[in-house]
C-alpha atoms as a PDB file:
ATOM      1  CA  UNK A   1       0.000   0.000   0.000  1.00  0.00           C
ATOM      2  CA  UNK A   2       1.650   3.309  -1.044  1.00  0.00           C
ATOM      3  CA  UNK A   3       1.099   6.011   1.827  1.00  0.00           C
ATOM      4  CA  UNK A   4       2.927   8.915   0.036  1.00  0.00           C
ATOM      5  CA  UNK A   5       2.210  10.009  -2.996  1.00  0.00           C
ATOM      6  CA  UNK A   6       3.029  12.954  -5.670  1.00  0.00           C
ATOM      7  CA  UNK A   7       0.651  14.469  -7.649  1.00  0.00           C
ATOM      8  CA  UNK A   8       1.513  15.528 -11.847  1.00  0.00           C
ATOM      9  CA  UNK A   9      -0.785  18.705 -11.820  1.00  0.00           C
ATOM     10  CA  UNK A  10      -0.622  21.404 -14.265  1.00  0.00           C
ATOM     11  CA  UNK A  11       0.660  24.037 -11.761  1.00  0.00           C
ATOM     12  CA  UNK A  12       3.397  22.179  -9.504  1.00  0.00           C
ATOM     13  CA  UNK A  13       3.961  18.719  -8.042  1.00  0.00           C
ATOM     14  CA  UNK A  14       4.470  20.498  -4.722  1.00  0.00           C
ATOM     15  CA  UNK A  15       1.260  21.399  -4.167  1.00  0.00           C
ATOM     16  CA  UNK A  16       0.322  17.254  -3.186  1.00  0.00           C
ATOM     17  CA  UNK A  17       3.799  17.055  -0.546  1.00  0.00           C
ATOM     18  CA  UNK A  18       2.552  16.275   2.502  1.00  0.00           C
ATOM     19  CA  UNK A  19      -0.924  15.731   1.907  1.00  0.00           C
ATOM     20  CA  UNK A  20      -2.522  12.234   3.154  1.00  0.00           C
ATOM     21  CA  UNK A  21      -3.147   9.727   0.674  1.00  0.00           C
ATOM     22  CA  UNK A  22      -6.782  10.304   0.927  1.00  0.00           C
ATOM     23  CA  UNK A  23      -6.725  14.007  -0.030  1.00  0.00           C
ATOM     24  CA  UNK A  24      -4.559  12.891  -2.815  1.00  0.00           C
ATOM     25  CA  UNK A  25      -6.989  10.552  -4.271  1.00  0.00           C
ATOM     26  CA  UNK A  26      -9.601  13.226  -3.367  1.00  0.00           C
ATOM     27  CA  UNK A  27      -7.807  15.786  -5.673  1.00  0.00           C
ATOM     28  CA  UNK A  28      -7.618  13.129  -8.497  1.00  0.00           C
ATOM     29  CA  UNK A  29     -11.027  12.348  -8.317  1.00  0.00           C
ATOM     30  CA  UNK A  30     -11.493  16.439  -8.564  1.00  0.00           C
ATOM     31  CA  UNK A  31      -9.183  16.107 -11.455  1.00  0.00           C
ATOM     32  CA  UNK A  32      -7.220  18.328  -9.670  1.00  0.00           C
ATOM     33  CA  UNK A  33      -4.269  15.834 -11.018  1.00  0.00           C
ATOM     34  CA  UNK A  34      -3.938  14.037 -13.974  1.00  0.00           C
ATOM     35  CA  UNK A  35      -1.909  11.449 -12.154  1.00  0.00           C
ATOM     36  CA  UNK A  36      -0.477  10.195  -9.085  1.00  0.00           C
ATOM     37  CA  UNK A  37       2.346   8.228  -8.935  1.00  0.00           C
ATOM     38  CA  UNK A  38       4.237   7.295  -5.239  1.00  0.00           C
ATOM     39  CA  UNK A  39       6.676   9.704  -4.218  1.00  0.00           C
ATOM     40  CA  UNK A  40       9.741   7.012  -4.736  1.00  0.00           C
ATOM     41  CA  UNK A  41       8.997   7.004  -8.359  1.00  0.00           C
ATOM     42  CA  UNK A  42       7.922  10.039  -8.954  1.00  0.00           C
ATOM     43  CA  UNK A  43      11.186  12.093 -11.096  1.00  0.00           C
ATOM     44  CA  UNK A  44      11.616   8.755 -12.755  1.00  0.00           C
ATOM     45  CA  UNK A  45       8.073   8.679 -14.222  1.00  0.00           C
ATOM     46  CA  UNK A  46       8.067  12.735 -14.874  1.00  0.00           C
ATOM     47  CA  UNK A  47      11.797  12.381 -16.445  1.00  0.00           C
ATOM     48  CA  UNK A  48      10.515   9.075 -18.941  1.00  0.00           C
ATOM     49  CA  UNK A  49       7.641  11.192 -19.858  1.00  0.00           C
ATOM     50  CA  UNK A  50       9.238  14.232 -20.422  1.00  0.00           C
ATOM     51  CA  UNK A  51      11.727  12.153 -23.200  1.00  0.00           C
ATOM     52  CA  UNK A  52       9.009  10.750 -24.572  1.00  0.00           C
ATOM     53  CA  UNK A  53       7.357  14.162 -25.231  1.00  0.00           C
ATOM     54  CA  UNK A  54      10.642  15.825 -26.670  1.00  0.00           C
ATOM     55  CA  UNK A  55      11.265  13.184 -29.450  1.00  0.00           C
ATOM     56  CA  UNK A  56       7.605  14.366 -30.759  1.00  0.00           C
ATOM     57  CA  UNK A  57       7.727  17.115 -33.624  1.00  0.00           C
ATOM     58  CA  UNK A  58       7.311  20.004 -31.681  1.00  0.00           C
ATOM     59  CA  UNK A  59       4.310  21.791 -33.784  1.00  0.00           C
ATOM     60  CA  UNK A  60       2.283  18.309 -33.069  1.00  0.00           C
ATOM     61  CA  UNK A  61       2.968  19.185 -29.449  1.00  0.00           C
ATOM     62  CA  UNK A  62       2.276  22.262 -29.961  1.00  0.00           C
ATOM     63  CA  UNK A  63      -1.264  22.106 -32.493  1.00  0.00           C
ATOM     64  CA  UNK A  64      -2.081  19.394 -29.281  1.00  0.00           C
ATOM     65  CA  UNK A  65      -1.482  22.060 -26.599  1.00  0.00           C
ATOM     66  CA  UNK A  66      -3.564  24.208 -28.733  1.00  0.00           C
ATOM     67  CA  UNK A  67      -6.370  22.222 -28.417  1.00  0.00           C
ATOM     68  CA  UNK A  68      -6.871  21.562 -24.669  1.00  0.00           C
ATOM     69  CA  UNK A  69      -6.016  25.543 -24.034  1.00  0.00           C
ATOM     70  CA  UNK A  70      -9.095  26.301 -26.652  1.00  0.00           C
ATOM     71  CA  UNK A  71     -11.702  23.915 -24.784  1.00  0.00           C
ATOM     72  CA  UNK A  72     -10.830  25.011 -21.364  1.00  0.00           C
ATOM     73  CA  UNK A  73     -10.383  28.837 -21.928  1.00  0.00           C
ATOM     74  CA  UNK A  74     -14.397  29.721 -21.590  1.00  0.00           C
ATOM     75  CA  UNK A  75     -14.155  27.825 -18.822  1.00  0.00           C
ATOM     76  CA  UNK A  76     -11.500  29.764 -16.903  1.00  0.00           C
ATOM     77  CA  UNK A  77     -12.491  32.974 -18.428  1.00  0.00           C
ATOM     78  CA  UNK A  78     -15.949  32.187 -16.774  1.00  0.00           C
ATOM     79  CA  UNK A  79     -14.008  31.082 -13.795  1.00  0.00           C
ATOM     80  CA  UNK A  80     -11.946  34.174 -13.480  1.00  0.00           C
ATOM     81  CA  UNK A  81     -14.503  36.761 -13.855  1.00  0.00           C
ATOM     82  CA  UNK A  82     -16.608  34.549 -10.862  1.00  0.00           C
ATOM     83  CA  UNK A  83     -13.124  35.295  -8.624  1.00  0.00           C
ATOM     84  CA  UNK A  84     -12.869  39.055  -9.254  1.00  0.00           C
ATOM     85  CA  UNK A  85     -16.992  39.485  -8.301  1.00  0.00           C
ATOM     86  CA  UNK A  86     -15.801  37.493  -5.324  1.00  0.00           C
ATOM     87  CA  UNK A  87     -12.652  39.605  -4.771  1.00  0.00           C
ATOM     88  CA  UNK A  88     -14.213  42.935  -5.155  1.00  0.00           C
ATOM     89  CA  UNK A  89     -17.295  42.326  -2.949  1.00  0.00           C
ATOM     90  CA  UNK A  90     -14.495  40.991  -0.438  1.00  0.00           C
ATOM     91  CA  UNK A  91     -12.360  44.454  -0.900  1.00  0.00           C
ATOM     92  CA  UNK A  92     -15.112  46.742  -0.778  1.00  0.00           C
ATOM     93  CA  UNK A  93     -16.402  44.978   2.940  1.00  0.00           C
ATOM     94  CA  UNK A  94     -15.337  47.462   5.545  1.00  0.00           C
ATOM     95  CA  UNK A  95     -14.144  44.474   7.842  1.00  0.00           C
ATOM     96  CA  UNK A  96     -11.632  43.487   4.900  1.00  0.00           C
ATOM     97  CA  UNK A  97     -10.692  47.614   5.357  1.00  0.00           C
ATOM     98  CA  UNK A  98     -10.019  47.080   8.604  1.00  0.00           C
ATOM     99  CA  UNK A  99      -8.251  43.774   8.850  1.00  0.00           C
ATOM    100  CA  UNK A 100      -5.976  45.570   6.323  1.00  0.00           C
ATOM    101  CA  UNK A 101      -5.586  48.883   8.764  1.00  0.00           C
ATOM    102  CA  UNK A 102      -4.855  46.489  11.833  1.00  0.00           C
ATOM    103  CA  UNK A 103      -1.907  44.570   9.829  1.00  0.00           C
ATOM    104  CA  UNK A 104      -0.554  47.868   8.773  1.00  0.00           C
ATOM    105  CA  UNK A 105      -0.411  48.837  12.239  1.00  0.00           C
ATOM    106  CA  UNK A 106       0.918  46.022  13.719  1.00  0.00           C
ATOM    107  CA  UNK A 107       3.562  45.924  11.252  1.00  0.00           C
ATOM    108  CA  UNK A 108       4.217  49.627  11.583  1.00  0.00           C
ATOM    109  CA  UNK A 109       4.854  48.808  15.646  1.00  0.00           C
ATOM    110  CA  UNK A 110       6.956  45.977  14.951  1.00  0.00           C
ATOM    111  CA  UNK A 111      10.733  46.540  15.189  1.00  0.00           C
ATOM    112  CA  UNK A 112      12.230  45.675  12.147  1.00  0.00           C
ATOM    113  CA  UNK A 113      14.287  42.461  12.299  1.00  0.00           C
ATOM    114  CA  UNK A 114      18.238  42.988  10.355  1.00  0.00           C
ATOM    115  CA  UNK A 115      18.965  40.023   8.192  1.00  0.00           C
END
């Protein structure tokens, strides 16, 4: 039974470290990764992959990536305009003003560490 795992998602692999198993196969089932494989084997499978991709002609890669960005742009446009209503109902509450005024302030009364 594997008990660590790493995740191959379009952002970063790091975002799966340290996560249990279960959330892992959670964020797979979310498609939040295309694929899991156990941390052991994980620069092994990402380094066979990623030679198997480079000996393709690069404008089939390309033409491919092409494809996939055109189906799911819509969906992330729609997506992204959802998290700026979101964001600018959040920024114009007057409790976000004043979280914002009370960090300021604390940070303003902190003394200033040298590195």
């Amino acid at each position: 039974m594997l008990t660590r795992f790493s995740c191959l998602v379009v952002v970063c692999d790091a975002a799966c470290v340290g996560l249990s198993s279960f959330l892992i196969r959670r964020a797979a089932q979310l498609n939040f990764c295309s694929q899991m494989f156990p941390n052991s084997s994980f620069r092994a499978e990402v380094h066979a992959r990623a030679v198997k991709l480079a000996n393709f002609p690069l404008h089939s890669v390309m033409a491919s990536k092409q494809l996939v960005r055109r189906q799911n742009r819509a969906a992330l446009k729609a997506a992204n305009r959802d998290e700026a209503a979101v964001l600018e109902q959040m920024l114009l509450d007057p409790r976000t003003f004043e979280a914002v005024m009370e960090q300021l302030a604390n940070m303003a009364t902190k003394p200033k560490s040298k590195l």
